[in-house]
C-alpha atoms as a PDB file:
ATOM      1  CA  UNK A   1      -8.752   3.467  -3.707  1.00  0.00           C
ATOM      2  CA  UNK A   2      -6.850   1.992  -1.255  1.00  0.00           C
ATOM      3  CA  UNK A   3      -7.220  -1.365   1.343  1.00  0.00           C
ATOM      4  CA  UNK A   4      -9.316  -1.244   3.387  1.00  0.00           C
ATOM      5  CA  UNK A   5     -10.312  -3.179   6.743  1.00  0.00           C
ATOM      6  CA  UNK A   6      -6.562  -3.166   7.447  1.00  0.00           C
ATOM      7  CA  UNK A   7      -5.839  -5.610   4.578  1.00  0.00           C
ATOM      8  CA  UNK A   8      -2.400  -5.934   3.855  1.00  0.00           C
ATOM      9  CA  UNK A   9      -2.379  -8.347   0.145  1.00  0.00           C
ATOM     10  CA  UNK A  10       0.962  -9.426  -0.654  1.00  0.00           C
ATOM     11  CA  UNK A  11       1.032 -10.613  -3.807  1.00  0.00           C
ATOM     12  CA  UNK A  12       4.120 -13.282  -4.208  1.00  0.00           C
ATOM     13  CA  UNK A  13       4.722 -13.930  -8.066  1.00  0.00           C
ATOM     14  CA  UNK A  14       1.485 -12.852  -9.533  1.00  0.00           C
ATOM     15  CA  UNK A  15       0.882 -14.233 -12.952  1.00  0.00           C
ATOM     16  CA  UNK A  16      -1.462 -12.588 -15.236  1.00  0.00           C
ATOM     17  CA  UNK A  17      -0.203 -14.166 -18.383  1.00  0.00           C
ATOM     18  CA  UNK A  18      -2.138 -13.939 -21.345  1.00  0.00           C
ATOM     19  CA  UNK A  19      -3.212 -17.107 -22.905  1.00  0.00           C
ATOM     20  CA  UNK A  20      -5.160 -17.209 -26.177  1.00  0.00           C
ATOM     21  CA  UNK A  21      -7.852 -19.955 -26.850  1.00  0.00           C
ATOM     22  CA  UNK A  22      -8.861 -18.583 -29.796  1.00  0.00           C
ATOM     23  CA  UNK A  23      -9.230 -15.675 -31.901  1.00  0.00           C
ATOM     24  CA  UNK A  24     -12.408 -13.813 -32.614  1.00  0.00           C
ATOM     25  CA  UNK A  25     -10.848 -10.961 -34.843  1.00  0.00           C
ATOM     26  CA  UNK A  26      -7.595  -9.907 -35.981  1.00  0.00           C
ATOM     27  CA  UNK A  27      -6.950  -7.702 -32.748  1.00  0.00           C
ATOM     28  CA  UNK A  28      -9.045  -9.275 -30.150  1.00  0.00           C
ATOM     29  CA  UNK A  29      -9.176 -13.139 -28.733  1.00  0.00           C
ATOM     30  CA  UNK A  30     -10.818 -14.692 -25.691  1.00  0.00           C
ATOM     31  CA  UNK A  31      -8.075 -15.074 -22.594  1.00  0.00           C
ATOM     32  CA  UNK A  32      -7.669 -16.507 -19.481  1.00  0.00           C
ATOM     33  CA  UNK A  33      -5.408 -15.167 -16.837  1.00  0.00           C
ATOM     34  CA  UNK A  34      -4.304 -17.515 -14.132  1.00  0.00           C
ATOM     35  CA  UNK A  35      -4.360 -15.303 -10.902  1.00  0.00           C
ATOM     36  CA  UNK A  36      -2.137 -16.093  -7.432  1.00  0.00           C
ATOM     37  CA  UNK A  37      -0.779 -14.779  -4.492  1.00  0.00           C
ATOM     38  CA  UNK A  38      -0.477 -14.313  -0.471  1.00  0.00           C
ATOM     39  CA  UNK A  39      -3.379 -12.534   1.234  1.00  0.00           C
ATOM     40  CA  UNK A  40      -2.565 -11.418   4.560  1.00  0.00           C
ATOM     41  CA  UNK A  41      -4.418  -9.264   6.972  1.00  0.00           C
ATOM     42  CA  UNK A  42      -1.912  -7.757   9.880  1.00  0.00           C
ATOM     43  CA  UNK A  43       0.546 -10.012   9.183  1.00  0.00           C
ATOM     44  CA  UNK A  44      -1.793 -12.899   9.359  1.00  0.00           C
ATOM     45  CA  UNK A  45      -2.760 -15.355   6.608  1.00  0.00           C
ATOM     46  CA  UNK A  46      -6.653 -14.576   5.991  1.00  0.00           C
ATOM     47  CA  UNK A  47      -8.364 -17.852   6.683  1.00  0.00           C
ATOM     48  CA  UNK A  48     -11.185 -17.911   3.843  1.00  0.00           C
ATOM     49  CA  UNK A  49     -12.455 -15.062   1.861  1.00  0.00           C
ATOM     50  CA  UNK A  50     -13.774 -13.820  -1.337  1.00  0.00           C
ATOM     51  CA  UNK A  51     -12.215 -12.532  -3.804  1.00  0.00           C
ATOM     52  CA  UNK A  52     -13.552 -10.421  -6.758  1.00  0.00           C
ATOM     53  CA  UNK A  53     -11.307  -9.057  -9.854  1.00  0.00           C
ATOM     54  CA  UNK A  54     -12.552  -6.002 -12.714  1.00  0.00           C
ATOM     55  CA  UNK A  55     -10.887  -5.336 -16.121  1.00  0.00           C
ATOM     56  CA  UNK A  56     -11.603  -1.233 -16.975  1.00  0.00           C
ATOM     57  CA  UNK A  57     -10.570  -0.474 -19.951  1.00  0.00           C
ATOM     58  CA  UNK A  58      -9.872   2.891 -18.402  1.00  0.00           C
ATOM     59  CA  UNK A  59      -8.153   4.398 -15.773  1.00  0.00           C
ATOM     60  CA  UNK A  60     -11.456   6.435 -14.591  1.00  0.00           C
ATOM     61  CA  UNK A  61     -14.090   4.030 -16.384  1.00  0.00           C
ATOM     62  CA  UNK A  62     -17.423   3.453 -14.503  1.00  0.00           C
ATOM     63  CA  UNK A  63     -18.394  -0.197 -15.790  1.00  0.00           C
ATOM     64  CA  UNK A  64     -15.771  -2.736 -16.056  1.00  0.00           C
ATOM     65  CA  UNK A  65     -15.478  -4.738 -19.268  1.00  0.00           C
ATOM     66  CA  UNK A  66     -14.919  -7.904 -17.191  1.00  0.00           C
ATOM     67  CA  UNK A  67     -15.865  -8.512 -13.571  1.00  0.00           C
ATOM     68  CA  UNK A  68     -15.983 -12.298 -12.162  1.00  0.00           C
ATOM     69  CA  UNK A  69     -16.375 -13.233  -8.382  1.00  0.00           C
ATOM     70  CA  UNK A  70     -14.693 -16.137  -6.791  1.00  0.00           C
ATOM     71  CA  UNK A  71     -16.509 -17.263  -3.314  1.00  0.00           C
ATOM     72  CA  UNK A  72     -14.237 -18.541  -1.353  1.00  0.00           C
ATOM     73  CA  UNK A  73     -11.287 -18.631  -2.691  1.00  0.00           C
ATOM     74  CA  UNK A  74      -8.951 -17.520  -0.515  1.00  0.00           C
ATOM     75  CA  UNK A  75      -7.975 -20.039   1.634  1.00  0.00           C
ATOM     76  CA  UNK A  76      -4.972 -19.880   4.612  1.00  0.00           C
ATOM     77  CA  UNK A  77      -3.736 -17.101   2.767  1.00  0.00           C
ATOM     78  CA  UNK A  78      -3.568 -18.065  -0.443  1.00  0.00           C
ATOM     79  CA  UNK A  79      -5.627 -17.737  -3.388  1.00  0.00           C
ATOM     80  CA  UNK A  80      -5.186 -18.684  -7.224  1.00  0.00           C
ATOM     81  CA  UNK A  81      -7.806 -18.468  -9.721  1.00  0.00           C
ATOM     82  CA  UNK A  82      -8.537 -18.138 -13.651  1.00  0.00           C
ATOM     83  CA  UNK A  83     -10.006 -15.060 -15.161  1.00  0.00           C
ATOM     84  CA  UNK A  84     -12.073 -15.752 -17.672  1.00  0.00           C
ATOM     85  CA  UNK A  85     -12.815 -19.227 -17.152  1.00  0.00           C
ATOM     86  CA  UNK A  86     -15.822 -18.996 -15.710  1.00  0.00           C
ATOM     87  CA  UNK A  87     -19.662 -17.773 -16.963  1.00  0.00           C
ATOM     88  CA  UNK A  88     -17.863 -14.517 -18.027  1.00  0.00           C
ATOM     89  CA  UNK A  89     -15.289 -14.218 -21.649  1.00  0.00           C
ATOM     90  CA  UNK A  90     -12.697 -12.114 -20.649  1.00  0.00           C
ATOM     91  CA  UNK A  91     -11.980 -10.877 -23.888  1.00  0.00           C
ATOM     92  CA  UNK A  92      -8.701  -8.065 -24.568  1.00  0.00           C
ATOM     93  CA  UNK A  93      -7.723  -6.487 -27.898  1.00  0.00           C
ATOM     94  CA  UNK A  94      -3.609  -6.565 -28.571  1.00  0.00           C
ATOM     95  CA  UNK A  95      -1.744  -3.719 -27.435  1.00  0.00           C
ATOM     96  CA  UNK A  96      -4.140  -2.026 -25.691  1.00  0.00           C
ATOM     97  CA  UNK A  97      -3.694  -0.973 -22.355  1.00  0.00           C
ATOM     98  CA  UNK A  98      -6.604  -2.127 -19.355  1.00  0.00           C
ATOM     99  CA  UNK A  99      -6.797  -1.399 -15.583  1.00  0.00           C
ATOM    100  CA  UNK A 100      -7.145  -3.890 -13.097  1.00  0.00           C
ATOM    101  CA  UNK A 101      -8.644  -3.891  -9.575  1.00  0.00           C
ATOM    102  CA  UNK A 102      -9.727  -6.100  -7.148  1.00  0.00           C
ATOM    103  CA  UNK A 103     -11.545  -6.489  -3.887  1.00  0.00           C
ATOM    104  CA  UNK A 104     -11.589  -9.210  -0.847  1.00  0.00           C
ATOM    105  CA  UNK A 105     -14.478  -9.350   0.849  1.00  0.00           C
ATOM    106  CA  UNK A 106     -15.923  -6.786  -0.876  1.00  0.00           C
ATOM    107  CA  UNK A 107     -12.987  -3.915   0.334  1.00  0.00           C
ATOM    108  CA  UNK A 108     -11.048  -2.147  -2.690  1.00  0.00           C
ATOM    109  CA  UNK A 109      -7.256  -3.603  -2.466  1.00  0.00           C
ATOM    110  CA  UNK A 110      -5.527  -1.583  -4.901  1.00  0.00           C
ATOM    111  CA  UNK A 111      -4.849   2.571  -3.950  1.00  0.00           C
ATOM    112  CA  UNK A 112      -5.453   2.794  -7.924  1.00  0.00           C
ATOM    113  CA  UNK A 113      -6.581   0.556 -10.962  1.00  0.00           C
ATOM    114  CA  UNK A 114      -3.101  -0.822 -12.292  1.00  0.00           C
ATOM    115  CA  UNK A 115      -2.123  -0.797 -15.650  1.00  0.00           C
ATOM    116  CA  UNK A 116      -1.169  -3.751 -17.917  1.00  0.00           C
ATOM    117  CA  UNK A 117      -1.360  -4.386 -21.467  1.00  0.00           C
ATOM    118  CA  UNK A 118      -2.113  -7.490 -23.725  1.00  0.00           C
ATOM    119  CA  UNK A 119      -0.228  -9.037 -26.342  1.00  0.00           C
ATOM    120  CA  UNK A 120       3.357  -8.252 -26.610  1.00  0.00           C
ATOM    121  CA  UNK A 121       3.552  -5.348 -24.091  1.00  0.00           C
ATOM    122  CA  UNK A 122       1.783  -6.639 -21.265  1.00  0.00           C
ATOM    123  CA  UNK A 123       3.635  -4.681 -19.238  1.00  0.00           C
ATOM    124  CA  UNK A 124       3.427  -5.426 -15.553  1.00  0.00           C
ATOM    125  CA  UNK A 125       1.282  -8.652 -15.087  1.00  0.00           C
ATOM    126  CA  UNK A 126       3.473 -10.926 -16.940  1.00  0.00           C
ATOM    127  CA  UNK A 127       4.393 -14.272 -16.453  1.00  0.00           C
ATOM    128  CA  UNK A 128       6.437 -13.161 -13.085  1.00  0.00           C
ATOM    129  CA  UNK A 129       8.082 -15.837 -11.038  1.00  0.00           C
ATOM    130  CA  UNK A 130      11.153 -13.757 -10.421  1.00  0.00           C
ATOM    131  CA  UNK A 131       9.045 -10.348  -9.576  1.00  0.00           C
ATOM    132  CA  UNK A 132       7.382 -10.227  -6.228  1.00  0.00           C
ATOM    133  CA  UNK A 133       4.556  -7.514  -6.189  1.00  0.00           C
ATOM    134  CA  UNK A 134       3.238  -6.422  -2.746  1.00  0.00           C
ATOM    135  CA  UNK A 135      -0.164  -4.524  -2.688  1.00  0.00           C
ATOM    136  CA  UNK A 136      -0.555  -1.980   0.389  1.00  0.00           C
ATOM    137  CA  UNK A 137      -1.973   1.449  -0.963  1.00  0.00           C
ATOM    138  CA  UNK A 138       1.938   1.730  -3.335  1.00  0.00           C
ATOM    139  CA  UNK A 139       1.809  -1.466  -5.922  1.00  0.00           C
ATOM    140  CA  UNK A 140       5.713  -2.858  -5.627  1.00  0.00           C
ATOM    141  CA  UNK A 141       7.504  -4.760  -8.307  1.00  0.00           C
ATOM    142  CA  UNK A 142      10.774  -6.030  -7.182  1.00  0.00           C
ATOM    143  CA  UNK A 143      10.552  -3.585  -4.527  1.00  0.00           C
ATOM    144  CA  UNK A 144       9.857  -0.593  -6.828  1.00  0.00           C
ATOM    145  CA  UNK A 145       7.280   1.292  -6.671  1.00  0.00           C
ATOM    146  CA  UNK A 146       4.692   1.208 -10.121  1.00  0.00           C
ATOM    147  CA  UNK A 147       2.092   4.096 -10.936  1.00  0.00           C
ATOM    148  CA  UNK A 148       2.833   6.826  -8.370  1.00  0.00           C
ATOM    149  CA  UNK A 149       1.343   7.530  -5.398  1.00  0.00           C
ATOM    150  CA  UNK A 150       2.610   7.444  -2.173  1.00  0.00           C
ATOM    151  CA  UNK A 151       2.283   4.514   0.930  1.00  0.00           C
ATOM    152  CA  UNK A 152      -0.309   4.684   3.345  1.00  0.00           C
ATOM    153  CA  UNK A 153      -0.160   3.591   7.265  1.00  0.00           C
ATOM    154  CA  UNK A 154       0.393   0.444   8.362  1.00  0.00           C
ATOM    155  CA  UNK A 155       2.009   0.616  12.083  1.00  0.00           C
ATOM    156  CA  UNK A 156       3.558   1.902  15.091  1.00  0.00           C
ATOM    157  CA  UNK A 157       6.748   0.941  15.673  1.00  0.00           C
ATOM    158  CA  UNK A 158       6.825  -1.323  19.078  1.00  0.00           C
ATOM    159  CA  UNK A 159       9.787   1.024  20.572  1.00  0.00           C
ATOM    160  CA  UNK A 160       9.693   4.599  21.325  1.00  0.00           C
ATOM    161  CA  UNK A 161      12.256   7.141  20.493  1.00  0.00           C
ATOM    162  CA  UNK A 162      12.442  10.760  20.746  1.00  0.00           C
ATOM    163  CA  UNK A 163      13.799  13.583  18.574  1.00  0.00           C
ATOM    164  CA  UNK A 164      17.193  12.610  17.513  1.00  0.00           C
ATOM    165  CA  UNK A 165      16.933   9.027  15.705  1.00  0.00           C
ATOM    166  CA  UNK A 166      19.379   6.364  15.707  1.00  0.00           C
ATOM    167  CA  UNK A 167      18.637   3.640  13.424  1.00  0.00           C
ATOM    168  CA  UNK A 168      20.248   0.038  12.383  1.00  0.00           C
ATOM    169  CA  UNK A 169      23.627  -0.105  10.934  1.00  0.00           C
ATOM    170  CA  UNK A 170      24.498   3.573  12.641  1.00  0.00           C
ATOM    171  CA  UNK A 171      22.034   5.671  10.484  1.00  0.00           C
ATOM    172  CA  UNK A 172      20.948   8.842  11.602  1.00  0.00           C
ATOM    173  CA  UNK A 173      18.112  11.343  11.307  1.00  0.00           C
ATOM    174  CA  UNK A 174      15.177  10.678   7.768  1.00  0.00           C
ATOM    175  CA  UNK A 175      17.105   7.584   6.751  1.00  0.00           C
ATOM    176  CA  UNK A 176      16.704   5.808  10.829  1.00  0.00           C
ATOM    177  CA  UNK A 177      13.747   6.540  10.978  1.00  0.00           C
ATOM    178  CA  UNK A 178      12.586   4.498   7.770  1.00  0.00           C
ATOM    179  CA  UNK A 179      15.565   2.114   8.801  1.00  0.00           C
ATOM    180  CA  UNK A 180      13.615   1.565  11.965  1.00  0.00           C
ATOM    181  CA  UNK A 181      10.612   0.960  10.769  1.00  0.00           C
ATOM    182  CA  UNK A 182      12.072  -1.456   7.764  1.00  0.00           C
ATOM    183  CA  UNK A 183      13.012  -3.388  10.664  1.00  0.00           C
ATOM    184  CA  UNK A 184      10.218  -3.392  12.838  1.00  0.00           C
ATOM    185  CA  UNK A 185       7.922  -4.151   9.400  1.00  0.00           C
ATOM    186  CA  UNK A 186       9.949  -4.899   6.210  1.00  0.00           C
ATOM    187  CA  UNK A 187       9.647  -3.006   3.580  1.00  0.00           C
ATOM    188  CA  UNK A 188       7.678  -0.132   5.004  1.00  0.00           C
ATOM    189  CA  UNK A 189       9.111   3.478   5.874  1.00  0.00           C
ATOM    190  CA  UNK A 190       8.889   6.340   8.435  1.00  0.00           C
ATOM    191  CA  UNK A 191       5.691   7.841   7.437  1.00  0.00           C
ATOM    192  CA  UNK A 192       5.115  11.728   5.843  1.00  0.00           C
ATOM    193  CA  UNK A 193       2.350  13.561   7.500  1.00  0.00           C
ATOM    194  CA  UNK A 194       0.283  13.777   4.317  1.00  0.00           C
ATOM    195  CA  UNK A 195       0.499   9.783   4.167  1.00  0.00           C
ATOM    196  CA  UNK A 196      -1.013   9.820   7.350  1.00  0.00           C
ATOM    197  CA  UNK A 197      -3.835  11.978   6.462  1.00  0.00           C
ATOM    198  CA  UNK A 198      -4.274  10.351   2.729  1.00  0.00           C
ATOM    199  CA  UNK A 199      -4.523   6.877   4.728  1.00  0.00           C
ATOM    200  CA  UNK A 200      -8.019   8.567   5.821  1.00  0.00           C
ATOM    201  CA  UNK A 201      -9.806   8.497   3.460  1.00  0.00           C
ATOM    202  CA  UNK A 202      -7.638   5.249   1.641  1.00  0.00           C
ATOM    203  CA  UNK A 203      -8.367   2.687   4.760  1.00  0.00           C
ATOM    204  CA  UNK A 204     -11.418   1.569   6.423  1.00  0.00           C
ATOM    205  CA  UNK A 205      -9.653   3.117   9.904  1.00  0.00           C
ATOM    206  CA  UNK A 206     -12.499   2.308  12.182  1.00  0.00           C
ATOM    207  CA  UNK A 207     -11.427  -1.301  11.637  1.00  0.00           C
ATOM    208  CA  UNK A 208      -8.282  -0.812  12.379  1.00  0.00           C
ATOM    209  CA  UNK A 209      -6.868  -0.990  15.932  1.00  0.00           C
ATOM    210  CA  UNK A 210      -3.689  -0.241  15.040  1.00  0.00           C
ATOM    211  CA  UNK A 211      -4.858   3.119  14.109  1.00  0.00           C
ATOM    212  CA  UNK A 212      -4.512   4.323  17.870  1.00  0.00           C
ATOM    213  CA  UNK A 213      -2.277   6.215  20.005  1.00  0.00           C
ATOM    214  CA  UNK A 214       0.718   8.652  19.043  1.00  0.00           C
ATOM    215  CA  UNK A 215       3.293   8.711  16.944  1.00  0.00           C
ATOM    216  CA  UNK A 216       5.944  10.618  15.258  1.00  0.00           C
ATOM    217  CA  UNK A 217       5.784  11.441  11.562  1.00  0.00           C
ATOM    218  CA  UNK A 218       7.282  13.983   8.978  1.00  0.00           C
ATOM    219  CA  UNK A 219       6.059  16.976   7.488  1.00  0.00           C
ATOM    220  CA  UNK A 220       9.650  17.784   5.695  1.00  0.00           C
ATOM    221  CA  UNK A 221      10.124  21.354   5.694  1.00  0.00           C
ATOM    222  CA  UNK A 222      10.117  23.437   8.560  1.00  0.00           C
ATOM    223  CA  UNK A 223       6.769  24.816   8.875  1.00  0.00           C
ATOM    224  CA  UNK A 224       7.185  27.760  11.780  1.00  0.00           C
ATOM    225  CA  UNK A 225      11.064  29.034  12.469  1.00  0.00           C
ATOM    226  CA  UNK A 226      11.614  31.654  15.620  1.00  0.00           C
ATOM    227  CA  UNK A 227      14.677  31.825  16.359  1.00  0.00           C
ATOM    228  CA  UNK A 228      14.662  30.013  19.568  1.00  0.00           C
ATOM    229  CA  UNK A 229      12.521  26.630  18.534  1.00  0.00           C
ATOM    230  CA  UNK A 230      11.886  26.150  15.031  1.00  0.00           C
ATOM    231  CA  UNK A 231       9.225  23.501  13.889  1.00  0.00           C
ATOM    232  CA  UNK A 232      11.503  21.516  11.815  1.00  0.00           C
ATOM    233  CA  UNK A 233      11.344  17.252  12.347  1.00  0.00           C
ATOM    234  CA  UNK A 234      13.329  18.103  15.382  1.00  0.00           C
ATOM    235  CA  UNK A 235      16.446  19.483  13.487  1.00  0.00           C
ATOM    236  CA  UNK A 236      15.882  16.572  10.446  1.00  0.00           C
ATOM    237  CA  UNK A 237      15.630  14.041  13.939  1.00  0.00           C
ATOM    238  CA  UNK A 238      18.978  14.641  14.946  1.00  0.00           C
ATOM    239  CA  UNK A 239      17.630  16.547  17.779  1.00  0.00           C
ATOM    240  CA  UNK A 240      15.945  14.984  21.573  1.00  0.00           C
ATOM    241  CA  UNK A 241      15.907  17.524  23.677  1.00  0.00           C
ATOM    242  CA  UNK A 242      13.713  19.833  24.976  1.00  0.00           C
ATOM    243  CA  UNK A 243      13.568  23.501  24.177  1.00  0.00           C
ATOM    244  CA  UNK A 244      15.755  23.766  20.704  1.00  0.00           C
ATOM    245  CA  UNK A 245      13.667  22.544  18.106  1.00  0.00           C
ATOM    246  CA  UNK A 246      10.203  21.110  17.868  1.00  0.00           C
ATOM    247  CA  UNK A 247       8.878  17.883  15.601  1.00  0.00           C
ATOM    248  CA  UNK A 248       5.559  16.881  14.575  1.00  0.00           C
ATOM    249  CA  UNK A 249       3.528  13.601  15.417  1.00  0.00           C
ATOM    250  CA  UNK A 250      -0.046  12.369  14.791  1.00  0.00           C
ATOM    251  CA  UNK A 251      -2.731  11.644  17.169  1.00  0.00           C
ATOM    252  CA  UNK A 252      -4.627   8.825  15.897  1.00  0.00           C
ATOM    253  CA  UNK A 253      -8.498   8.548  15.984  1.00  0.00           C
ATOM    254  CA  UNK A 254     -10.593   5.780  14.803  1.00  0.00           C
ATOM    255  CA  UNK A 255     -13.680   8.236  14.742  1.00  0.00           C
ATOM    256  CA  UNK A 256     -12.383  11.396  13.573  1.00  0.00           C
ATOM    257  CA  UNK A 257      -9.278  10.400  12.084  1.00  0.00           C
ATOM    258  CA  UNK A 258      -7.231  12.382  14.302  1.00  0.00           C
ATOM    259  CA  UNK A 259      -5.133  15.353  14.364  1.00  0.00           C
ATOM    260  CA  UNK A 260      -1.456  16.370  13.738  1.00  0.00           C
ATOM    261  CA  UNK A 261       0.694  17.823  16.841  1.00  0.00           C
ATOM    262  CA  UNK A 262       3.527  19.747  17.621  1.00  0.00           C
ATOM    263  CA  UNK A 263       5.561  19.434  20.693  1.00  0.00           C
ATOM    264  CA  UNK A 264       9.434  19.318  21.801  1.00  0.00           C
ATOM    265  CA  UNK A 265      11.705  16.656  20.751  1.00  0.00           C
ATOM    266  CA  UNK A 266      12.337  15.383  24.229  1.00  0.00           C
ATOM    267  CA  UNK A 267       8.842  13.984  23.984  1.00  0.00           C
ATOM    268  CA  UNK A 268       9.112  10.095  23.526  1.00  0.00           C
ATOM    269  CA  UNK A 269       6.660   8.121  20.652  1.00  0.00           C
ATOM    270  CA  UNK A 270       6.583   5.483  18.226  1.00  0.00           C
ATOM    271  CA  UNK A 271       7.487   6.420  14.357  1.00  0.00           C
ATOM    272  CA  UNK A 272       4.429   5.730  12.388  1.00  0.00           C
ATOM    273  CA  UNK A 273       5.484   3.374   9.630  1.00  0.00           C
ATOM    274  CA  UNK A 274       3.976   3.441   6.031  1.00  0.00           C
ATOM    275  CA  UNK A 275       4.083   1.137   3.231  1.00  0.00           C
END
């Protein structure tokens, strides 16, 4: 599941560690888990909100083993809380691996439950002051991403360009177009086609006006080659003029979704970023 309502959650130093109080058997003990971090919604800090966190202790599990809500607790963009200090034990076995998601104001955050273990190998929620983890559809841990999966829209870059990309520090074709959008949104990318269309049914797009116009993305290979204009990300997006190759962009639609396009690389549109 991804964010939805355009949330973006970044997630600066999150620290799930793992505190004891006391044991109940040899393999399983009560915890808390102090919780923290920046929530932001397009680029904004969110004012107020709830927040809500479940424990599975599988990846595909129906009923969480823990589940707390905490009303109000994000507050100019910052929440931290303590799982399992509240009318609900959290209570974890050593060494075994759980899944955690979370929602704000009732919208799934996470693209997928995220893995972490207790005891010794607690794997990514440790104590984490030097990581910085930033939640938008791809879970990031010093900028790297964790569990799979792929980004999912977040923009149109404010400039235009056509076919043949030219990006910051003289980078050409795939690597300016993600160099543009890195700078017109850090840390985001120059979006794949099938990001675009997996953002569909990941966001909550009729809330999102950004989720409007035209813009260039890639499909990768070509997908049509005549001889005279092959359908090919305008040559790899070293290519703006009209009549030698053709690229691909998305027409976005709060309703339907939208459609993908093909036209000539003189054509002139933002690059839809991902993260």
């Amino acid at each position: 599941m991804g964010f939805k309502e355009g949330l973006l959650m970044r997630l600066i130093g999150v620290c799930l560690g793992l505190l004891a109080l006391f044991s109940i058997s040899v393999s399983a003990a009560i915890h808390i888990m102090p919780f923290q971090g920046d929530a932001l919604q397009g680029g904004a800090p969110i004012n107020n909100g709830n927040l809500q966190v479940s424990i599975y202790s599988s990846i595909a599990g129906v009923t969480p083993l823990y589940s707390d809500a905490f009303a109000n607790s994000i507050n100019n963009g910052r929440f931290d809380v303590v799982l399992g200090n509240q009318a609900t034990d959290l209570i974890l076995n050593f060494s075994q691996m759980y899944y955690l998601n979370f929602t704000i104001n009732g919208n799934p955050v996470l693209n997928q439950r995220q893995p972490f273990m207790n005891g010794l190998a607690r794997g990514l929620f440790v104590d984490s002051t030097n990581q910085i983890v930033k939640v938008n559809g791809t879970l990031l841990v010093n900028g790297v991403p964790v569990g799979g999966g792929s980004g999912v829209y977040y923009n149109s870059t404010p400039g235009t360009y056509n076919g043949n990309l030219a990006g910051p520090g003289g980078t050409t074709g795939y690597v300016a177009g993600s160099a543009i959008c890195d700078a017109a949104f850090s840390g985001s990318h120059f979006c794949t086609q099938v990001e675009v269309m997996n953002s569909i049914g990941a966001l909550n797009i009729s809330a999102m006006p950004e989720w409007s116009g035209e813009a260039w993305t890639s499909t990768g290979s070509a997908k049509y080659t005549p001889a005279a204009v092959p359908v090919n990300d305008c040559n790899g997006w070293t290519h703006g003029a009209a009549g030698t190759y053709m690229g691909n962009w998305w027409h976005f639609n709060t309703t339907t979704g939208g459609d993908g396009r093909t036209g000539n690389c003189a054509n002139t549109f933002p690059l839809a970023c991902c993260k």
